[in-house]
Structures are given as C-alpha cells and as structure tokens.
C-alpha atoms as a PDB file:
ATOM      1  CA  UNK A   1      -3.135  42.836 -71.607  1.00  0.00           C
ATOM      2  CA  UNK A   2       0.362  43.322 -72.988  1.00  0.00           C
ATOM      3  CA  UNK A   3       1.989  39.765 -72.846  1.00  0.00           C
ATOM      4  CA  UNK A   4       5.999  39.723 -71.873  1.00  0.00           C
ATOM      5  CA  UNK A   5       6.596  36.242 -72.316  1.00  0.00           C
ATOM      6  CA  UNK A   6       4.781  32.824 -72.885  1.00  0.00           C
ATOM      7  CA  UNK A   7       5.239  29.374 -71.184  1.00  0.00           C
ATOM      8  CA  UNK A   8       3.556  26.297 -73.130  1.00  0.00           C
ATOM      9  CA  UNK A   9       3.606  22.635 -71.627  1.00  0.00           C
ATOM     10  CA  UNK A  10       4.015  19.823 -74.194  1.00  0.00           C
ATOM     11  CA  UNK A  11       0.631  19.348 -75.424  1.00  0.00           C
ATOM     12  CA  UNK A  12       0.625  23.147 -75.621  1.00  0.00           C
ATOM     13  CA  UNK A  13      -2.715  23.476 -73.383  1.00  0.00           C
ATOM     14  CA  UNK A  14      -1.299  25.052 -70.913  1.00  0.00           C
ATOM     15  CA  UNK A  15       1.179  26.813 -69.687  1.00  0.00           C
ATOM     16  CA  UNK A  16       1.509  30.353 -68.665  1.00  0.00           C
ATOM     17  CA  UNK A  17       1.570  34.219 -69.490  1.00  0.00           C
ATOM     18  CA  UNK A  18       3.559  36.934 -67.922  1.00  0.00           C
ATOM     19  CA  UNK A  19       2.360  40.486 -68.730  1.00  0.00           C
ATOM     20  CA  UNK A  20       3.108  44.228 -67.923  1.00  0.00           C
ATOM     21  CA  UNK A  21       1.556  45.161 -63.928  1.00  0.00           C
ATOM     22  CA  UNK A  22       1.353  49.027 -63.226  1.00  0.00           C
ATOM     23  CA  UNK A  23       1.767  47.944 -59.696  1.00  0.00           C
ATOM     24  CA  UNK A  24       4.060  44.990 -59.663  1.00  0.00           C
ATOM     25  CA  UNK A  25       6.086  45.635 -63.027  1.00  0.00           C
ATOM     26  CA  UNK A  26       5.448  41.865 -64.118  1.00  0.00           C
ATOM     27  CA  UNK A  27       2.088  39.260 -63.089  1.00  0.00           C
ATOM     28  CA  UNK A  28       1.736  35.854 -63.809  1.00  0.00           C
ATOM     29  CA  UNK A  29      -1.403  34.283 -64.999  1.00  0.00           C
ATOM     30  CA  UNK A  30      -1.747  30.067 -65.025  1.00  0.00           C
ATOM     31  CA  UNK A  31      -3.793  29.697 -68.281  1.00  0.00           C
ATOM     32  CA  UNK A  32      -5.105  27.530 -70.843  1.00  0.00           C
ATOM     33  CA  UNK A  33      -4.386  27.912 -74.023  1.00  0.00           C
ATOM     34  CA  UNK A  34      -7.257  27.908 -77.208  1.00  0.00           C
ATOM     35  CA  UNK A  35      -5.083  28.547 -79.653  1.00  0.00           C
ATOM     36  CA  UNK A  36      -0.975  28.477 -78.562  1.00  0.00           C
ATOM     37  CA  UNK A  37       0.380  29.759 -82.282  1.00  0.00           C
ATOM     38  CA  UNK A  38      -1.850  32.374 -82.206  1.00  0.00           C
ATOM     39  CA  UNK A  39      -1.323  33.301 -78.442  1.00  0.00           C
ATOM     40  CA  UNK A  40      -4.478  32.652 -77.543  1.00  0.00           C
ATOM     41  CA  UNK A  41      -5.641  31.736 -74.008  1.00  0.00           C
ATOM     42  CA  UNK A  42      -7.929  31.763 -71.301  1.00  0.00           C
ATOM     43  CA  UNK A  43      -6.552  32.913 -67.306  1.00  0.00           C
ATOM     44  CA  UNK A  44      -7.525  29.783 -65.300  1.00  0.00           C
ATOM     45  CA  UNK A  45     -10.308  31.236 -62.403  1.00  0.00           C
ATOM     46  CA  UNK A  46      -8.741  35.193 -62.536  1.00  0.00           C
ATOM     47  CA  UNK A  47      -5.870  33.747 -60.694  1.00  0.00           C
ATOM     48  CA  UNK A  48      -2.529  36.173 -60.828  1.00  0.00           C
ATOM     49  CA  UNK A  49       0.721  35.570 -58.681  1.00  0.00           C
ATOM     50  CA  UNK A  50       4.143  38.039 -58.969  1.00  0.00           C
ATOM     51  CA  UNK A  51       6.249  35.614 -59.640  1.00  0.00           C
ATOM     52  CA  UNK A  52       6.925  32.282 -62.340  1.00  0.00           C
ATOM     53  CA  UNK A  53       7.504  30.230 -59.372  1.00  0.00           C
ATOM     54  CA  UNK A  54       4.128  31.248 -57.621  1.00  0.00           C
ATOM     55  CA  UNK A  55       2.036  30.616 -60.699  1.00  0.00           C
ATOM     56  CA  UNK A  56       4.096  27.455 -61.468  1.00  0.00           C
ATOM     57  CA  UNK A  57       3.440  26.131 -57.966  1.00  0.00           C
ATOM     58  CA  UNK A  58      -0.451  26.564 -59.029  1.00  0.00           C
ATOM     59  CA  UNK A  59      -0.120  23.558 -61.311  1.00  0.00           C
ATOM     60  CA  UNK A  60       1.819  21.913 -59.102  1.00  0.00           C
ATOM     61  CA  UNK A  61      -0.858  21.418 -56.648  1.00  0.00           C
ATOM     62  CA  UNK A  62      -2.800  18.435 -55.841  1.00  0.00           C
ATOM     63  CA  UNK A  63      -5.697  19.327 -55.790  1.00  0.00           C
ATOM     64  CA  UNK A  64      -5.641  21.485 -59.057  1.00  0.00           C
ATOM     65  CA  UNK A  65      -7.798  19.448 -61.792  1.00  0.00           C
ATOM     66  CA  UNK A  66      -5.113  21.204 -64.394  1.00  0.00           C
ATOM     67  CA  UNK A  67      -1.491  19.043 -64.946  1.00  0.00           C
ATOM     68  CA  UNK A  68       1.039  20.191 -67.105  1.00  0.00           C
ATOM     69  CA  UNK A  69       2.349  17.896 -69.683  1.00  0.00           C
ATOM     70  CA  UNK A  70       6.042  17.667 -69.522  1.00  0.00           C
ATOM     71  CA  UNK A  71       8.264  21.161 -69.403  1.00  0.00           C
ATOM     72  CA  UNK A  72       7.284  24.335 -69.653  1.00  0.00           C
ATOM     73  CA  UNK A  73       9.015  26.163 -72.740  1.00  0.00           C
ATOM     74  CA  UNK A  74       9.334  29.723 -73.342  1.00  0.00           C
ATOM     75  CA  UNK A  75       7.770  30.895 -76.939  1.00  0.00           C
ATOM     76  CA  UNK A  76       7.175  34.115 -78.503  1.00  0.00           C
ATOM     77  CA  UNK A  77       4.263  36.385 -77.536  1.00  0.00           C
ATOM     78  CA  UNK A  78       1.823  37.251 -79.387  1.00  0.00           C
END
C-alpha cells in the first residue's frame, strides 16, 4: 500500500489512511492503529470508501462497535 495521508483520533487508535487507487486515484480505509508513530495499522473488516467523508461516516455509525475519540488530525505517513 502506498499511504497519502494519515488521520489519528485522540487516543491515536484510530483514525484513518488514504492511499494511492489505480482505479479511483485515492481510497480510504477506516483503521486501527497498532502502532500510530510508526504508521502502523490494521484496515477495520477490508472496508474501502473513495472519499474522507464516506470512510468518516463509517465511524460515525451507530451501530459500529469502533468510536473515535475526539478529532481526527492529519499526521505524516509513514
């Protein structure tokens, strides 16, 4: 994956990853971070949307079992 960009919530679990589509020129993953400094994370269930806004409306959902701590804040990839 070659990572664009890098959204981290407060508690810098989650957040999420934009990164280069062939098709699309940009995805979105939701994921959850293992290690944030390093840029290390995990996509939450494959899950990919074209947009920010899609793949921040994924954590806005009630029924999602993942909440975001506070804002999302850009940081360096990689």
């Amino acid at each position: 994956m070659n990572v664009k960009t890098m959204w981290v919530d407060e508690n810098k679990a989650l957040g999420i990853v934009e990164v280069e589509d062939r098709t699309f020129g940009s995805a979105f993953h939701p994921v959850k971070y293992v290690a944030p400094n390093k840029g290390e994370f995990l996509v939450i269930n494959r899950l990919w949307y074209t947009t920010y806004n899609g793949a921040r409306e994924f954590f806005r959902a009630k029924t999602n079992a993942h909440i975001i701590s506070g804002r999302l804040k850009k940081m360096k990839a990689g």
